[in-house]
Protein backbone atom coordinates (compact mmCIF):
# COMPACT_ATOMS: atom_id res chain seq x y z
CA UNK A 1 -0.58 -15.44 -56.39
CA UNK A 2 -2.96 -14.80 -59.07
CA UNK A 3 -1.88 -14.64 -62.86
CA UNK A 4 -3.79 -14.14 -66.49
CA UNK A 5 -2.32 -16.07 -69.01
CA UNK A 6 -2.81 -14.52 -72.60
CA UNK A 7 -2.97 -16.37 -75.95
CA UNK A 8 -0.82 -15.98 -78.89
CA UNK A 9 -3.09 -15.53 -80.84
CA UNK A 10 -7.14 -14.94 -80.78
CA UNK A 11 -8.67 -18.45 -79.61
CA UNK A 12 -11.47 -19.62 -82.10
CA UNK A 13 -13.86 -18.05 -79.30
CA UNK A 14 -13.12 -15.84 -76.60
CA UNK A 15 -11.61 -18.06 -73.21
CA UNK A 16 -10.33 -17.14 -69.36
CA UNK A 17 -7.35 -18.80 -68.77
CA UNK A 18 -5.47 -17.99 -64.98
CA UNK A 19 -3.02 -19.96 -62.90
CA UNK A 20 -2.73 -19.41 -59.37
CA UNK A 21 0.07 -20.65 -57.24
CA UNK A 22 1.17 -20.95 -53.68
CA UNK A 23 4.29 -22.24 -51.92
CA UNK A 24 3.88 -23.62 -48.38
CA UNK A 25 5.13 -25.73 -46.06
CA UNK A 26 4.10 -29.65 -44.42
CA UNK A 27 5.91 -31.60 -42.23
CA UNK A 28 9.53 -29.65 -43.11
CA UNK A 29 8.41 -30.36 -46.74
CA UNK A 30 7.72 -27.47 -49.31
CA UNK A 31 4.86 -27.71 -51.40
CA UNK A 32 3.65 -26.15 -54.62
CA UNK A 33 0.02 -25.69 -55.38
CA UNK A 34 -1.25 -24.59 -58.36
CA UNK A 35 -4.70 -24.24 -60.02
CA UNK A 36 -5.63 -23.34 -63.71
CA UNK A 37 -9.10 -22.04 -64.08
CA UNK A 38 -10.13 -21.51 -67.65
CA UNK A 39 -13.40 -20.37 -68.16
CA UNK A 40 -15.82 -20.07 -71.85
CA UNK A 41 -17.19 -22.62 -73.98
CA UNK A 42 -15.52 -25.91 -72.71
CA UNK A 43 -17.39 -27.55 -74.89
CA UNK A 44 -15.93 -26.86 -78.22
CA UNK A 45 -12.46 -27.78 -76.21
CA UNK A 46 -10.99 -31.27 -75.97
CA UNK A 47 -11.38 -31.58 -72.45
CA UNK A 48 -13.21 -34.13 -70.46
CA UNK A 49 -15.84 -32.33 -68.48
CA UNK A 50 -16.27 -34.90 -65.94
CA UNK A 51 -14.81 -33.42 -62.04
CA UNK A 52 -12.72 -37.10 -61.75
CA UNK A 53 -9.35 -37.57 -63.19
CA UNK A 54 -9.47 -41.10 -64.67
CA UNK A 55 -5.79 -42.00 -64.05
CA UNK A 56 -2.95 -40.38 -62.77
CA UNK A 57 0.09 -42.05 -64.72
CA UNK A 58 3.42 -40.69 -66.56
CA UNK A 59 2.57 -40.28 -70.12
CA UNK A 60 4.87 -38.50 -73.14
CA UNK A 61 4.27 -36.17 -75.80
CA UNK A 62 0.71 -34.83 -73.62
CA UNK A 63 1.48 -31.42 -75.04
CA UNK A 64 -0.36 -32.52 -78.58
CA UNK A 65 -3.46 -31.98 -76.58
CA UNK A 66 -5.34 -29.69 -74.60
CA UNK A 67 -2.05 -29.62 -71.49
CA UNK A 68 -1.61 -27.52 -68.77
CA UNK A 69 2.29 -26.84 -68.18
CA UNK A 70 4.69 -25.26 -65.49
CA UNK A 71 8.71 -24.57 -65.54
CA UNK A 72 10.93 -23.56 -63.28
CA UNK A 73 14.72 -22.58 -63.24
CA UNK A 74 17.48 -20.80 -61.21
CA UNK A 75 19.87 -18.03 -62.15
CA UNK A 76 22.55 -19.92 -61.81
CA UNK A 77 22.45 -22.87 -64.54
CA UNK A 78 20.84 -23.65 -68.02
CA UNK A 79 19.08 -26.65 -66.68
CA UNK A 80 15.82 -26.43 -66.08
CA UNK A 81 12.61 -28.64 -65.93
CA UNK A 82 9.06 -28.95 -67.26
CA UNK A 83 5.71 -30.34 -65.81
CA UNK A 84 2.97 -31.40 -68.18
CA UNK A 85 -0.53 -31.61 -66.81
CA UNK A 86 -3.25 -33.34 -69.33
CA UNK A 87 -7.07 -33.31 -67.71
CA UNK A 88 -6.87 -36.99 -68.07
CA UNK A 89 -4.72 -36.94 -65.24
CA UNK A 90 -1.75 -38.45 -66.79
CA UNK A 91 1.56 -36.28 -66.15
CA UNK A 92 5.07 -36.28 -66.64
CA UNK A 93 8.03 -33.95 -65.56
CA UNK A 94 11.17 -33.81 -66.98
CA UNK A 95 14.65 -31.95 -67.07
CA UNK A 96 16.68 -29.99 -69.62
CA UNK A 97 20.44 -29.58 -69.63
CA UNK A 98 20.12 -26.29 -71.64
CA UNK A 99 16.86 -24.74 -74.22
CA UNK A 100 15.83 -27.36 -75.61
CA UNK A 101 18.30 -30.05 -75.25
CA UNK A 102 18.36 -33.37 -73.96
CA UNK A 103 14.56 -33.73 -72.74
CA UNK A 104 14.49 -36.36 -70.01
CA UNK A 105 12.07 -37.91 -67.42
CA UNK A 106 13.48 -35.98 -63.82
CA UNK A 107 13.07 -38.19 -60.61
CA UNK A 108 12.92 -34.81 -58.38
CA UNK A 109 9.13 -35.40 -58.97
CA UNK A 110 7.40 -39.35 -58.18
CA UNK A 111 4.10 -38.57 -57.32
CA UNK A 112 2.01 -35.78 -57.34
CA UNK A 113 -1.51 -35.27 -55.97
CA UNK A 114 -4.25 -33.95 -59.01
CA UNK A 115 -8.14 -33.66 -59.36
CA UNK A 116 -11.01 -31.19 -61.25
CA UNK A 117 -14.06 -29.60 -61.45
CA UNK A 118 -16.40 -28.21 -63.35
CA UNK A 119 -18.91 -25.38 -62.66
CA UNK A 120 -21.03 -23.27 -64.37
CA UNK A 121 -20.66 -19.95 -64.72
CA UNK A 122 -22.25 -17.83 -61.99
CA UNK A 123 -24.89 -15.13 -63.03
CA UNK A 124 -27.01 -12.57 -60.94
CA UNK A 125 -29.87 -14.64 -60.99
CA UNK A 126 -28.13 -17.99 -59.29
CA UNK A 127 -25.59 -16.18 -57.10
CA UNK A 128 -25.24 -13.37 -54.83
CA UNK A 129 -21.51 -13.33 -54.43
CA UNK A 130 -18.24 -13.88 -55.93
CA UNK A 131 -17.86 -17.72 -55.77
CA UNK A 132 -18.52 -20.34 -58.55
CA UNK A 133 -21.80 -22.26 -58.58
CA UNK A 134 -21.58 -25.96 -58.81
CA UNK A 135 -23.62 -27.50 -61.27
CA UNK A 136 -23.11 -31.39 -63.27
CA UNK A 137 -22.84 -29.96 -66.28
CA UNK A 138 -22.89 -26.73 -68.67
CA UNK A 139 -25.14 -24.10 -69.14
CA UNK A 140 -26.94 -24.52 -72.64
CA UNK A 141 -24.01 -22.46 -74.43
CA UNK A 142 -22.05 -25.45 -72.79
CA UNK A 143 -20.50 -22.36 -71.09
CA UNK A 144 -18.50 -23.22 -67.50
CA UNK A 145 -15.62 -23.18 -65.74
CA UNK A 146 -12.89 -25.79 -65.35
CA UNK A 147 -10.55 -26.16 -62.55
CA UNK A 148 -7.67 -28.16 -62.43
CA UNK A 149 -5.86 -28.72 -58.65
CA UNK A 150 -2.33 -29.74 -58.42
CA UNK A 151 0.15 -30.22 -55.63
CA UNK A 152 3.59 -31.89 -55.47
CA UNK A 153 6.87 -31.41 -52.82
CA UNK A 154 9.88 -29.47 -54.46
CA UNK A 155 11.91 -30.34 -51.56
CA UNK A 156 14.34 -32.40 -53.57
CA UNK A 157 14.87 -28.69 -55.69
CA UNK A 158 15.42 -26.04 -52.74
CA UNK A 159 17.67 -28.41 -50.38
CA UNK A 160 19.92 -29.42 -53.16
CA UNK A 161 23.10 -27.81 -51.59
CA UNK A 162 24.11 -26.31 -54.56
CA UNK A 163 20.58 -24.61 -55.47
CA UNK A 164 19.79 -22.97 -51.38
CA UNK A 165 21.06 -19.96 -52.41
CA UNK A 166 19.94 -19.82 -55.61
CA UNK A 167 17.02 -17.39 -57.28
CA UNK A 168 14.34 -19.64 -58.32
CA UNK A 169 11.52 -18.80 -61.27
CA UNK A 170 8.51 -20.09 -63.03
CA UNK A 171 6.85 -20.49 -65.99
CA UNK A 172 3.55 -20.63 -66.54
CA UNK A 173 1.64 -21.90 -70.05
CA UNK A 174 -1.19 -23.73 -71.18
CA UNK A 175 -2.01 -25.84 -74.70
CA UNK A 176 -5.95 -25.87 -75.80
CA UNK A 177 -6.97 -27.72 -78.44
CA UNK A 178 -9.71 -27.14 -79.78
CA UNK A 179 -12.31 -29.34 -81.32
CA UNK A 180 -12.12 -27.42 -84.67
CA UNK A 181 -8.63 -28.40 -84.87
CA UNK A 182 -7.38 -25.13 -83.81
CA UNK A 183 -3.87 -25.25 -81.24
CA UNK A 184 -4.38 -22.13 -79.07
CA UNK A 185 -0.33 -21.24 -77.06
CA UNK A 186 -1.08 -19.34 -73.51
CA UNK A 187 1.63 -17.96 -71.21
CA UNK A 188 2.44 -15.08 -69.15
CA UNK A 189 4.23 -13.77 -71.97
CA UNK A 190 5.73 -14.60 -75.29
CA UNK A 191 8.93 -13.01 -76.48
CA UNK A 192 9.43 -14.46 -79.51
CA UNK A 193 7.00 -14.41 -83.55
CA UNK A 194 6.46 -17.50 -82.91
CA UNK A 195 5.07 -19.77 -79.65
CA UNK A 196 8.07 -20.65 -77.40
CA UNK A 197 7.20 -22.20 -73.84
CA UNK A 198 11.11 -22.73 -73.09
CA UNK A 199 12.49 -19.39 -73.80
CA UNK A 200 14.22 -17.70 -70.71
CA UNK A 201 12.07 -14.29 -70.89
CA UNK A 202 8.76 -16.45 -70.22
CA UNK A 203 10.14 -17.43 -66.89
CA UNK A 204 7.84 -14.42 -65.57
CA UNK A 205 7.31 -15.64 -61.44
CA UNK A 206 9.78 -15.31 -58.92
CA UNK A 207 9.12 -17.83 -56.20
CA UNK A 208 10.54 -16.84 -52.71
């Protein structure tokens, strides 16, 4: 399922930012995929515009930089978790006892499988359709289009006895920094004055 995240605020300069998600199944395993797309001027982001990940590692604090984030929760506790996704391809996930207490690394997620791309931006004179043309790098404008891929089991989530029956829902949020020193907050929605990835009204997608 397809979803436009919206800023805050106005960005510096006008960006695309969606996040499109999918839950399916492998060997009696459930998997999440997910891809953010954000599309504009990558070059006056930080973000490496490179299509490898360098390293895939834990890491802390990634949300100080450009970050690409997803929660989830059930209707039945305060505890909930976070993924952080930098385009360096160092991650970390972790698990709250309550909004915004007691921040911990969560082993429900070891490993998870990441890469990118980056394309320019298709136009009528180098495409005839509705898919992205690959290019190594971007247009003059350094205009483009970066994807990141991601894809982890949450079968240590949904066959925790206690959680089966349980309603399950996501957040979905983004942190761009920019190289002007600008912090730009994206997310399905934000209920409060201020930017506020945790609070329970951004938990906007209801997984089956």
């Amino acid at each position: 399922m397809l979803h436009f995240l919206q800023p805050f605020e106005a960005p510096p300069r006008p960006i695309t930012l969606e996040a499109e998600w999918k839950l399916h199944q492998t060997n009696n395993q459930t998997h999440l995929s997910l891809i953010y797309r954000l599309r504009g001027a990558l070059n006056e982001i930080h973000l490496p515009v490179e299509p490898l990940l360098s390293s895939q590692s834990r890491a802390h604090e990634l949300w100080k930089d450009t970050c690409f984030e997803w929660f989830l929760k059930t209707n039945s506790k305060t505890q909930y978790w976070e993924f952080n996704i930098a385009p360096t391809g160092q991650w970390n996930f972790y698990e709250l006892s309550d909004y915004r207490s007691n921040l911990q690394e969560s082993p429900l997620i070891s490993a998870c499988q990441l890469r990118s791309e980056v394309h320019s931006i298709p136009t009528s004179k180098n495409h005839s359709d509705n898919s992205v043309h690959e290019a190594s790098q971007l247009d003059e404008k350094g205009f483009g289009v970066y994807s990141l891929y991601f894809n982890a089991s949450l079968h240590s989530f949904f066959n925790q006895p206690t959680e089966i029956q349980c309603q399950w829902s996501m957040a979905l949020t983004a942190v761009i920094r920019w190289k002007s020193g600008q912090t730009s907050y994206y997310s399905l929605q934000h209920p409060k004055d201020k930017p506020d990835f945790h609070h329970p009204a951004g938990f906007q997608v209801s997984l089956p």
